[in-house]
N, C-alpha and C. Protein backbone atom coordinates (compact mmCIF):
# COMPACT_ATOMS: atom_id res chain seq x y z
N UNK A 1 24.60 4.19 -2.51
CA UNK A 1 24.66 2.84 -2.99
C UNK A 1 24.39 1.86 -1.85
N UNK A 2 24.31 0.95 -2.61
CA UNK A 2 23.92 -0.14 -1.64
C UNK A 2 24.61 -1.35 -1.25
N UNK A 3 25.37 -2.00 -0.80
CA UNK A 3 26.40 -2.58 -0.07
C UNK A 3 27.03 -3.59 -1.11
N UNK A 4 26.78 -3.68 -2.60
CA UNK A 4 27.44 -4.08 -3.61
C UNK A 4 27.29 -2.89 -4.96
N UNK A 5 28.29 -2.56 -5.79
CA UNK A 5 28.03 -1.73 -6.76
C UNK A 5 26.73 -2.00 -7.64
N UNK A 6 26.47 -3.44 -7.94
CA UNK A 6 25.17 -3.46 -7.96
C UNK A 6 24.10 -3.49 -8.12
N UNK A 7 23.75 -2.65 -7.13
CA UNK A 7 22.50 -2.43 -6.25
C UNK A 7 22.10 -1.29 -6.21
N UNK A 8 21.11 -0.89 -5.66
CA UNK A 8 20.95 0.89 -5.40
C UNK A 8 19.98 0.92 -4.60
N UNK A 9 19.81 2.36 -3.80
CA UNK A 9 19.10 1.69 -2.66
C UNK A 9 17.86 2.62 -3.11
N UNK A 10 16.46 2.15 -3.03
CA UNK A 10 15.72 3.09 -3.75
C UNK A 10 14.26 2.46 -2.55
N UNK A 11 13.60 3.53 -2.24
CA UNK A 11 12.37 3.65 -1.50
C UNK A 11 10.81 3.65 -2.67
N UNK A 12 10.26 3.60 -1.99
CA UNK A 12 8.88 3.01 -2.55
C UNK A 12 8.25 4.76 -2.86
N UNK A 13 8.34 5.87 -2.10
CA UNK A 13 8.64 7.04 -1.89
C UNK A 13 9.07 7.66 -2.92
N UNK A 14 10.77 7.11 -3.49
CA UNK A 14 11.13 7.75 -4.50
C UNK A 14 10.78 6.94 -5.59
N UNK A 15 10.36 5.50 -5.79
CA UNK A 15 9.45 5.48 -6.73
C UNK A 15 8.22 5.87 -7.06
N UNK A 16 7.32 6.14 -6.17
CA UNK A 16 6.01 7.24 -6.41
C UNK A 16 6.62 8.65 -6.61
N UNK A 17 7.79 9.32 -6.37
CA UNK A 17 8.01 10.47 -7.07
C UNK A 17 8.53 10.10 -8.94
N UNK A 18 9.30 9.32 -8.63
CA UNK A 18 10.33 9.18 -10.17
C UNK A 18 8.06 8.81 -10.86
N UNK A 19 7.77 8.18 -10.88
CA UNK A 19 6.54 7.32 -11.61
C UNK A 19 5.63 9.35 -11.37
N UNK A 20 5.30 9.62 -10.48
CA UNK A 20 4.70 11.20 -10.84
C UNK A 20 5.44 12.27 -11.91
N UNK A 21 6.81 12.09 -11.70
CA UNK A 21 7.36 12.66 -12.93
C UNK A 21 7.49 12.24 -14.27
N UNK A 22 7.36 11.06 -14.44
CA UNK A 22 7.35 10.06 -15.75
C UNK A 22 5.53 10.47 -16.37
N UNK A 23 4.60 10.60 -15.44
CA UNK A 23 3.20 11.24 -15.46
C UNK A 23 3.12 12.31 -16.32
N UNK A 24 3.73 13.39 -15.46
CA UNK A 24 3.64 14.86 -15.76
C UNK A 24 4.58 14.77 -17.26
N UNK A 25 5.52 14.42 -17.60
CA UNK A 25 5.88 14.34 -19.10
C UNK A 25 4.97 13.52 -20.12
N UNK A 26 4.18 12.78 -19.74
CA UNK A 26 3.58 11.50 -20.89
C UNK A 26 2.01 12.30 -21.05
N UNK A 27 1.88 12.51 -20.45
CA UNK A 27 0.67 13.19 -19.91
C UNK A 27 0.03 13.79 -20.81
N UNK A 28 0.69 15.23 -21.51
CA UNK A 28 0.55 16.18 -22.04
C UNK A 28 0.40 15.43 -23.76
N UNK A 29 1.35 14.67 -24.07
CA UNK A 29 1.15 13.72 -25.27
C UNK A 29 0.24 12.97 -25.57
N UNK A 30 -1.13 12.99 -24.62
CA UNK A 30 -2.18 11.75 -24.55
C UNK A 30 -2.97 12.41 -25.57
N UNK A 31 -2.92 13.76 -25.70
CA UNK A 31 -4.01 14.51 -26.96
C UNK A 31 -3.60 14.41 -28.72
N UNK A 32 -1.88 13.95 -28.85
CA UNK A 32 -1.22 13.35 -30.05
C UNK A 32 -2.15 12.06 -30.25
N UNK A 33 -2.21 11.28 -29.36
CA UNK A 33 -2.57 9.46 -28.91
C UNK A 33 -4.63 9.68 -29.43
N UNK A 34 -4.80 10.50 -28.44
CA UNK A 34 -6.74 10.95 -28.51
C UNK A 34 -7.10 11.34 -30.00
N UNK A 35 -5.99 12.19 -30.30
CA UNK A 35 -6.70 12.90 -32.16
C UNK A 35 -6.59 12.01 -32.53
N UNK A 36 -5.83 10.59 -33.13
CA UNK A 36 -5.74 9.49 -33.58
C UNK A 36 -6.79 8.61 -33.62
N UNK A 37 -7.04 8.26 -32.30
CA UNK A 37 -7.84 7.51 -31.67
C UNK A 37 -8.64 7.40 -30.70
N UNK A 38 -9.41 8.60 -30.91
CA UNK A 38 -10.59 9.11 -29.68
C UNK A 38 -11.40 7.79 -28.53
N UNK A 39 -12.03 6.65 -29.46
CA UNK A 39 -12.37 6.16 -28.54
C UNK A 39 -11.71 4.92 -27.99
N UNK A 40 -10.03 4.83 -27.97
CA UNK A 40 -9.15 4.12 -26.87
C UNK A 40 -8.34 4.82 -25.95
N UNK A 41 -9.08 3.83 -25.00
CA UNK A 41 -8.56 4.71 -23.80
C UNK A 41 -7.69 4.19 -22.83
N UNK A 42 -6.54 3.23 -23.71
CA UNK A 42 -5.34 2.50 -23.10
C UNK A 42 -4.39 3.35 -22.58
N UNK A 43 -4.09 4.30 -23.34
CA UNK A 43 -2.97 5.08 -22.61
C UNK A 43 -3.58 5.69 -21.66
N UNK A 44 -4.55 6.63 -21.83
CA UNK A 44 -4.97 7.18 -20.83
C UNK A 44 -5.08 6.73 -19.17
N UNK A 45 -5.65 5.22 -19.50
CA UNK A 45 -5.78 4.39 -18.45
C UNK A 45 -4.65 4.00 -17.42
N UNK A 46 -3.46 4.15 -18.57
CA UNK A 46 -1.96 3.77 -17.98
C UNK A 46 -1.46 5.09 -16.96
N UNK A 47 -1.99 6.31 -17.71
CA UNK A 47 -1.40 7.50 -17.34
C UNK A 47 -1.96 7.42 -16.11
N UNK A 48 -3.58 7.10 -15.77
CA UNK A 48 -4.17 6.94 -14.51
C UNK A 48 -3.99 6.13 -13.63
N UNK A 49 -3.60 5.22 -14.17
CA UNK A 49 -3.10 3.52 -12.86
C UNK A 49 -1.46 4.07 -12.70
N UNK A 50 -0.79 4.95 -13.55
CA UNK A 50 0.28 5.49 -12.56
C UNK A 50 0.63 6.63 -11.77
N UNK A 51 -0.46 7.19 -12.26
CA UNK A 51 -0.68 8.43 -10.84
C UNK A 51 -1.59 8.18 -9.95
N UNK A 52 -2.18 6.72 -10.08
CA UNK A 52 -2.89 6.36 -9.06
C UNK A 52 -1.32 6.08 -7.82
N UNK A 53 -0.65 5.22 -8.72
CA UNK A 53 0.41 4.82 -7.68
C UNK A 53 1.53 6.02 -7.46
N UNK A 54 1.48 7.01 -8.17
CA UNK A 54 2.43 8.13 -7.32
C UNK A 54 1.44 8.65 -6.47
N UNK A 55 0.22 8.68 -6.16
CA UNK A 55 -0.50 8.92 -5.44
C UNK A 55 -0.35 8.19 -3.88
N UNK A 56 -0.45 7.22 -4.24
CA UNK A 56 -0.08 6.16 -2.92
C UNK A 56 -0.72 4.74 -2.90
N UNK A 57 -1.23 4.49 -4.27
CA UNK A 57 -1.81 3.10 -4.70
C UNK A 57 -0.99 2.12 -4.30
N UNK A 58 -0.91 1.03 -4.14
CA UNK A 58 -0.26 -0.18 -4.31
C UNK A 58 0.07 -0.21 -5.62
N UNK A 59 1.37 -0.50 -5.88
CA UNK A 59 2.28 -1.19 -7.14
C UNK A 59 1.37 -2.82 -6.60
N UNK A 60 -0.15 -2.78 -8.24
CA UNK A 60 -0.49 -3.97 -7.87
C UNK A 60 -0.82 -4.73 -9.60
N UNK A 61 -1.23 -5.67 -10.00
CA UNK A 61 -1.32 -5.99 -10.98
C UNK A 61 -1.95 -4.87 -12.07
N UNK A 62 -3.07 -4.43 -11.69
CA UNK A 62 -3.60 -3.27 -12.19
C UNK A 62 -2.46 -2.63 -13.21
N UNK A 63 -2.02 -2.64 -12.60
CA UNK A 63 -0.76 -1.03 -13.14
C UNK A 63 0.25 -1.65 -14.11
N UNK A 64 0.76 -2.98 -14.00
CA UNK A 64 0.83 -4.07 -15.33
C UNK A 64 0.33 -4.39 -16.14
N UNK A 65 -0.78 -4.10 -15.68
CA UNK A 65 -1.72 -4.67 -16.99
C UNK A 65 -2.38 -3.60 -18.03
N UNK A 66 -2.44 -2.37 -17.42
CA UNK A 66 -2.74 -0.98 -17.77
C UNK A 66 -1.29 -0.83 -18.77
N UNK A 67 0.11 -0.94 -18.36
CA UNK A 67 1.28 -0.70 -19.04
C UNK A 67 1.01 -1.53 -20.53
N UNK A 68 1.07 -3.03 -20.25
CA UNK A 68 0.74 -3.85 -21.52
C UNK A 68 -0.57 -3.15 -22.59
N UNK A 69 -1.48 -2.52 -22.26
CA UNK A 69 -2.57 -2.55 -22.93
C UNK A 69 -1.88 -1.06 -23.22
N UNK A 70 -1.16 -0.38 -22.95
CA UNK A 70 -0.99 0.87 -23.84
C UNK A 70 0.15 0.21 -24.45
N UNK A 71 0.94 -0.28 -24.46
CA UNK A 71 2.18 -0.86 -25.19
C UNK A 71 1.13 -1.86 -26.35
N UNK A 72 0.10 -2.66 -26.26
CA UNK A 72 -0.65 -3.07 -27.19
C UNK A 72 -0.94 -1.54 -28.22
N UNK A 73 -1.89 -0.44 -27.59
CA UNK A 73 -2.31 0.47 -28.37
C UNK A 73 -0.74 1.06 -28.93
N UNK A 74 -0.16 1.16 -28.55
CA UNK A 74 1.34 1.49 -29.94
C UNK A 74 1.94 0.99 -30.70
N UNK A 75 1.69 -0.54 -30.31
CA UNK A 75 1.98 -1.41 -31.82
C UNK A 75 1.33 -1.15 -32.81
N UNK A 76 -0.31 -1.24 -32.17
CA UNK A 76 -1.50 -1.23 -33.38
C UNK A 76 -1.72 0.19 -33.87
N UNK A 77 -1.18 1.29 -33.22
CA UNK A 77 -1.10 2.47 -34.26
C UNK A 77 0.30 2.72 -34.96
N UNK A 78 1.02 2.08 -34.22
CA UNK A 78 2.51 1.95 -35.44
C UNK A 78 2.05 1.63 -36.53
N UNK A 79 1.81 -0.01 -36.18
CA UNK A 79 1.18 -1.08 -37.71
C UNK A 79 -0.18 -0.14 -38.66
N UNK A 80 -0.49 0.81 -38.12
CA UNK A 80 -1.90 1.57 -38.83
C UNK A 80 -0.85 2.80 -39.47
N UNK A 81 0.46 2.90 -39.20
CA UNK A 81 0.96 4.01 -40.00
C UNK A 81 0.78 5.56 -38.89
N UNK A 82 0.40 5.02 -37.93
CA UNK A 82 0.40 6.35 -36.84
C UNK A 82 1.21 6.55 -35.94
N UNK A 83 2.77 6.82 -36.37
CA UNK A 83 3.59 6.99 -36.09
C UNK A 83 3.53 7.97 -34.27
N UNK A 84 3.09 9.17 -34.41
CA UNK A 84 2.99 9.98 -33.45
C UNK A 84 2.07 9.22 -32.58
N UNK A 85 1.24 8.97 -32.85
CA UNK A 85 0.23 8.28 -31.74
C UNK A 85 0.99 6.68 -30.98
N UNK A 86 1.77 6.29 -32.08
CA UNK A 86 2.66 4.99 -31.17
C UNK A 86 3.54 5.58 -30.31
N UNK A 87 3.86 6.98 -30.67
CA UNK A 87 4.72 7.13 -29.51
C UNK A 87 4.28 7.82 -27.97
N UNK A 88 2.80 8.54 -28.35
CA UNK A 88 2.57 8.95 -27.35
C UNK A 88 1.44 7.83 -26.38
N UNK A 89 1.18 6.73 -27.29
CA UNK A 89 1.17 5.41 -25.78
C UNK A 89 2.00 4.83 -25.64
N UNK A 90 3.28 5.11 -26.48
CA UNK A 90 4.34 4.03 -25.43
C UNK A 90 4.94 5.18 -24.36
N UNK A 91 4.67 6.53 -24.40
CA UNK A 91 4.63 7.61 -23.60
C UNK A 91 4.05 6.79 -22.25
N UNK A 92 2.87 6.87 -21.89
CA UNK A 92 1.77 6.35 -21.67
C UNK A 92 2.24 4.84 -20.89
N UNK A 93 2.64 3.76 -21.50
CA UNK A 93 3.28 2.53 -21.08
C UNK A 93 4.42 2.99 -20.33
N UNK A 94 5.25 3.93 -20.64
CA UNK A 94 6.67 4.18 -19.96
C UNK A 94 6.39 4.46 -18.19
N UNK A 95 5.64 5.67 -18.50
CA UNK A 95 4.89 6.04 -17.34
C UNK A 95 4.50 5.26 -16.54
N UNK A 96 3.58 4.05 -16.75
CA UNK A 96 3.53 2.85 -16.11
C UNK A 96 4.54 2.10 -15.36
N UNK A 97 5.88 1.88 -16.18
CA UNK A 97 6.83 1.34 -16.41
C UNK A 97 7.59 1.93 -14.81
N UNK A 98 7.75 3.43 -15.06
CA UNK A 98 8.33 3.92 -13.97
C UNK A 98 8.51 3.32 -12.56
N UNK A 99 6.78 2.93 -12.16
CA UNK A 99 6.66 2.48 -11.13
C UNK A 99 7.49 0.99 -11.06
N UNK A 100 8.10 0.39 -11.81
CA UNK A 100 9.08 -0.77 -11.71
C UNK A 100 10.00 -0.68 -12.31
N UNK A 101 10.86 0.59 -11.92
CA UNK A 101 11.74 1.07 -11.80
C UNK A 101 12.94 -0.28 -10.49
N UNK A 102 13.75 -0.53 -11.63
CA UNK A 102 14.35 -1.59 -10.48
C UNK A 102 15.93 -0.86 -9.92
N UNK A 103 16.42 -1.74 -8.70
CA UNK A 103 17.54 -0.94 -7.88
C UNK A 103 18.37 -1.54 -8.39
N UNK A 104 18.47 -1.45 -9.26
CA UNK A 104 20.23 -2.16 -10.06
C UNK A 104 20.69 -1.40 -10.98
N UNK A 105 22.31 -1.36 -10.71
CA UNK A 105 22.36 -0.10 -11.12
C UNK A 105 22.99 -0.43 -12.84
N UNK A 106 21.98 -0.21 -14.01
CA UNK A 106 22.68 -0.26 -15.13
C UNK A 106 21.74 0.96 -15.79
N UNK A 107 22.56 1.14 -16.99
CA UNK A 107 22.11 2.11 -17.84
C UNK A 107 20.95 2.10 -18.03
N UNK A 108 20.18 0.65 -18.39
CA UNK A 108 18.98 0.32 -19.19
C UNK A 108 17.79 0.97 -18.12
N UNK A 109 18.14 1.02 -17.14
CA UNK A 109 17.25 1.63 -15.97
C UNK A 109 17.00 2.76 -16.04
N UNK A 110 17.04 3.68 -16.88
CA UNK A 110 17.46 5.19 -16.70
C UNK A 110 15.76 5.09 -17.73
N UNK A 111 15.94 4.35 -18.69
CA UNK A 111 14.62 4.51 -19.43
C UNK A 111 13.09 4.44 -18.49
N UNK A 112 13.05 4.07 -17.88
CA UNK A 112 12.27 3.87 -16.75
C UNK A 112 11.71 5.27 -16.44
N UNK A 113 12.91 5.74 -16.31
CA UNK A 113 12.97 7.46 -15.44
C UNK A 113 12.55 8.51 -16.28
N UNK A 114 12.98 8.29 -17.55
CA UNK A 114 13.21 8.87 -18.65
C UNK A 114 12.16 9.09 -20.38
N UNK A 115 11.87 7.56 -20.25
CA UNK A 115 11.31 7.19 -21.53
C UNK A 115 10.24 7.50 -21.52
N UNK A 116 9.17 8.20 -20.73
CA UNK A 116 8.09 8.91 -21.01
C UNK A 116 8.16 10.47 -21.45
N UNK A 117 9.21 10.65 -21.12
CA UNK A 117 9.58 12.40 -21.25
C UNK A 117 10.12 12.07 -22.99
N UNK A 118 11.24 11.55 -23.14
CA UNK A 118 11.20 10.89 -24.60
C UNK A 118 10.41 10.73 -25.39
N UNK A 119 9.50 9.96 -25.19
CA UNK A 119 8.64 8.84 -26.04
C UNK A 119 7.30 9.92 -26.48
N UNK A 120 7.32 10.86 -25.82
CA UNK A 120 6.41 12.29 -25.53
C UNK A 120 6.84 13.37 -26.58
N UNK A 121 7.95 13.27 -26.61
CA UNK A 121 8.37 14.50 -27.38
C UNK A 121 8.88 14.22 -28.61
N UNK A 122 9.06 12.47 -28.81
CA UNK A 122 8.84 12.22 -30.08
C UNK A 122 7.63 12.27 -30.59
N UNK A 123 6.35 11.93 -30.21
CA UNK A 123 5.45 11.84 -30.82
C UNK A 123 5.05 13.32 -31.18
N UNK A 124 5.53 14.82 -29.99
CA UNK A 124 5.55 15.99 -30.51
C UNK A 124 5.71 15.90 -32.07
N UNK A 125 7.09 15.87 -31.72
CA UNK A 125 8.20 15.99 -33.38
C UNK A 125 7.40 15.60 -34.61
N UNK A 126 6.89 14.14 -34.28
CA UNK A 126 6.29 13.39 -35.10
C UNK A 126 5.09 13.81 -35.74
N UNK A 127 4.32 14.77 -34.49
CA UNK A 127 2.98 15.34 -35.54
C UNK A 127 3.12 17.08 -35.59
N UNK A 128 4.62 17.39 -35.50
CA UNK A 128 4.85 18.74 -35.84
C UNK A 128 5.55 18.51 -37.20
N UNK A 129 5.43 16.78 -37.59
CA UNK A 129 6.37 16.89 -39.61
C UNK A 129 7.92 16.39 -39.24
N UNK A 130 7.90 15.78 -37.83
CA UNK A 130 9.28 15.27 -37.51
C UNK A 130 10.09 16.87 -37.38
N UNK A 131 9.71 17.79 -36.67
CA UNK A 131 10.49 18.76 -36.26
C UNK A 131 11.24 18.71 -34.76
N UNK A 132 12.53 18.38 -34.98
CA UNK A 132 13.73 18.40 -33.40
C UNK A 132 13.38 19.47 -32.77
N UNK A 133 13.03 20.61 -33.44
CA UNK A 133 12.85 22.06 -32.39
C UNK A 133 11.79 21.36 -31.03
N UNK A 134 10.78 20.32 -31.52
CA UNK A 134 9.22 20.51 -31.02
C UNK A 134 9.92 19.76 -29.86
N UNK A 135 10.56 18.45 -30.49
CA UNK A 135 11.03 17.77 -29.28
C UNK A 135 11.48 18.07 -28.09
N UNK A 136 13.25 19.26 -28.39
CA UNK A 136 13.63 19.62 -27.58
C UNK A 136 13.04 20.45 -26.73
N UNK A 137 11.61 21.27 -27.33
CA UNK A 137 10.87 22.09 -26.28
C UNK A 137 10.69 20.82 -25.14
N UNK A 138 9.78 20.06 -25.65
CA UNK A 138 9.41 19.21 -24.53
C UNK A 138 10.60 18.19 -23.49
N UNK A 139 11.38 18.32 -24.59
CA UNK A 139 12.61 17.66 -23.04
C UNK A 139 13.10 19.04 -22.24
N UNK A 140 13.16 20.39 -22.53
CA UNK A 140 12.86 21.32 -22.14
C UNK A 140 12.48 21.76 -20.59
N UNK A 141 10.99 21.23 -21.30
CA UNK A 141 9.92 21.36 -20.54
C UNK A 141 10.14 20.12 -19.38
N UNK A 142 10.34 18.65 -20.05
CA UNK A 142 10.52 17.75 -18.82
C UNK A 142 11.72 18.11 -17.70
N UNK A 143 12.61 18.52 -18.18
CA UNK A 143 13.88 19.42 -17.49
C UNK A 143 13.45 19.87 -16.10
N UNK A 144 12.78 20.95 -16.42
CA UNK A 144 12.15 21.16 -15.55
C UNK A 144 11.23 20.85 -14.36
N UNK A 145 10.77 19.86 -15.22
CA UNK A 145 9.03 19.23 -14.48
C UNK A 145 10.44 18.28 -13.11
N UNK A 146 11.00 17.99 -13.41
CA UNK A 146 12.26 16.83 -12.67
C UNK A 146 12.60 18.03 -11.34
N UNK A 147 11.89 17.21 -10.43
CA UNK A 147 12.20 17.73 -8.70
C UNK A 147 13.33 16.90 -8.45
N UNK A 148 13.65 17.88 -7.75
CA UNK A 148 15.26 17.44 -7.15
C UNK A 148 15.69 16.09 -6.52
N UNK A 149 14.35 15.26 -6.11
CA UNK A 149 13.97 13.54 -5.46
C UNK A 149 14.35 13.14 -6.23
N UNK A 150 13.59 13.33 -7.84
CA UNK A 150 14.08 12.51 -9.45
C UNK A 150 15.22 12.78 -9.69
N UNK A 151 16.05 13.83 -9.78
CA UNK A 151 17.11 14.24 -10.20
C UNK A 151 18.33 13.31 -9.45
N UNK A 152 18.04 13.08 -8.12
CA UNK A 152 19.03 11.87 -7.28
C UNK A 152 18.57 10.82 -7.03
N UNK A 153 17.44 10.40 -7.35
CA UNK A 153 17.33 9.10 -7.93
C UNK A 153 18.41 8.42 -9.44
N UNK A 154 17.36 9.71 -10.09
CA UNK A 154 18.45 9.30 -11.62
C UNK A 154 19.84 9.38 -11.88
N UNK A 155 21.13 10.27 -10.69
CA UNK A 155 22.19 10.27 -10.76
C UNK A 155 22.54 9.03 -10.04
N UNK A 156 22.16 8.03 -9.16
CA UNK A 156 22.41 6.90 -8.69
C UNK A 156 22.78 5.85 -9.52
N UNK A 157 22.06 6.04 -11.08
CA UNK A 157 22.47 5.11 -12.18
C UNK A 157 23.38 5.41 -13.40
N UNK A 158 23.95 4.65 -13.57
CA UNK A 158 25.21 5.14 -14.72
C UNK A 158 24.21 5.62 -16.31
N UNK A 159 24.83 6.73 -17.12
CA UNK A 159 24.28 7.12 -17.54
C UNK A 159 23.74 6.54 -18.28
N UNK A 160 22.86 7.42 -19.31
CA UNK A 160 21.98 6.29 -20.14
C UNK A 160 23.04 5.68 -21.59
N UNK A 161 21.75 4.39 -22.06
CA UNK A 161 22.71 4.09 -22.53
C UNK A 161 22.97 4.08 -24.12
N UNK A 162 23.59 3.93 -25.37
CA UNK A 162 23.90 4.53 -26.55
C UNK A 162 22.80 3.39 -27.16
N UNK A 163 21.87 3.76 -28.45
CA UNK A 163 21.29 3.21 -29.02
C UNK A 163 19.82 4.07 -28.81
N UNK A 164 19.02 2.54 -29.69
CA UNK A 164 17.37 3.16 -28.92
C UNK A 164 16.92 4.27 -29.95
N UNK A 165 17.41 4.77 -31.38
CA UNK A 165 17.48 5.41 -32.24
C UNK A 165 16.79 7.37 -31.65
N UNK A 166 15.71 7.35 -32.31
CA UNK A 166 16.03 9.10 -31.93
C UNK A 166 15.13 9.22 -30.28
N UNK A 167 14.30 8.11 -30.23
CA UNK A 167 13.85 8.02 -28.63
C UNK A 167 15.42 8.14 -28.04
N UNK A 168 16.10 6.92 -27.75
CA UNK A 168 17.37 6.97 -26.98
C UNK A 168 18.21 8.15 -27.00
N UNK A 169 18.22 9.06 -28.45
CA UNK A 169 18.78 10.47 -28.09
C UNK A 169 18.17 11.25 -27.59
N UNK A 170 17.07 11.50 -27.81
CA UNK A 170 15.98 12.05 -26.51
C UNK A 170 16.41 11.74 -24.98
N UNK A 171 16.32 10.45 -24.91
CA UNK A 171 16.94 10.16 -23.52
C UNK A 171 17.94 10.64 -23.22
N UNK A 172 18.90 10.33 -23.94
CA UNK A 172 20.26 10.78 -23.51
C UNK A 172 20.93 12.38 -22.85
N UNK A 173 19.36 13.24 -24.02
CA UNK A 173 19.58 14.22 -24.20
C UNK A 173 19.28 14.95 -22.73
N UNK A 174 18.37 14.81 -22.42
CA UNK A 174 17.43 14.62 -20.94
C UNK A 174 18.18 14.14 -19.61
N UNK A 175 19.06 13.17 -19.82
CA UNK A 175 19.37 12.50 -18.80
C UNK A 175 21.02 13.36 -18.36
N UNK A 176 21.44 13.74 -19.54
CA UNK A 176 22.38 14.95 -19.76
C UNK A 176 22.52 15.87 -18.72
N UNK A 177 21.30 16.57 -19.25
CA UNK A 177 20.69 18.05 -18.85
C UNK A 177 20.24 17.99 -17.33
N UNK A 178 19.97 17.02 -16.70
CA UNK A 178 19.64 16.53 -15.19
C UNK A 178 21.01 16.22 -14.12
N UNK A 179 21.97 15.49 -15.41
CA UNK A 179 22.93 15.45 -14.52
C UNK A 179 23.78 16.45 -14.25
């Protein structure tokens, strides 16, 4: 911690790791997002402007503006009735998101860390007929993908927090299993 409860003390370092792991979960969901909608390439773009920056990019407008335009493409396939595909670009936006990941320490922060591994394995569920089995593979699977950098990053913040409907139990579920 950081010299008030707070605060938290977080490096640019362990935000290019936490934002590479938010990657590697959203990632795999971009082909839910593509069967939908082959020729937009918002999420995709997001997934790339944030492994540009776990790479070692500058956290620069780019990577804001890439987040908004996949958070645009999941409204407009919500509103089209494409449930799975809204979730795998707000997959996509989360990922983005990671990289502004802020040092204060409240619950709502954990989505940051989290809500691409979520937002991923709902859209699974969603084009497996809404099946929980599909989900939990993939929080599962994000379980795993979480290096031990992410894992004490994400215990620095109080846990996640209640709501946020079956995304937020996803989270919860995830954020659980890490701690």
């Amino acid at each position: 911690m950081a010299d008030d409860s707070t605060t938290i003390e977080l490096s640019r370092s362990e935000l290019r790791e936490v934002t590479g792991y938010a990657v590697a979960c959203a990632r795999p969901a971009l082909a839910v997002f593509e069967r939908e909608r082959p020729d937009d390439r918002r999420p995709r773009a997001a997934i790339d402007a944030a492994q540009a920056f776990a790479d070692g990019a500058e956290r620069t407008k780019v990577l804001r503006d890439c987040a908004w335009a996949a958070h645009r493409a999941a409204q407009e396939t919500r509103d089209a009735g494409q449930a799975a595909a809204s979730d795998a670009a707000r997959a996509a936006a989360s990922a983005c998101g990671a990289a502004f990941l802020h040092p204060l320490a409240k619950a709502t922060q954990v989505k940051h860390i989290l809500g691409s591994a979520a937002h991923a394995a709902r859209a699974f569920e969603l084009s497996a007929g809404d099946d929980p089995t599909v989900g939990a593979d993939h929080i599962a699977q994000s379980r795993v993908l979480a290096h031990p950098g992410v894992v004490d990053v994400l215990r620095r913040y109080p846990a996640a927090p209640p709501g946020g409907g079956r995304v937020g139990e996803l989270i919860r579920q995830l954020d659980a299993a890490l701690r």
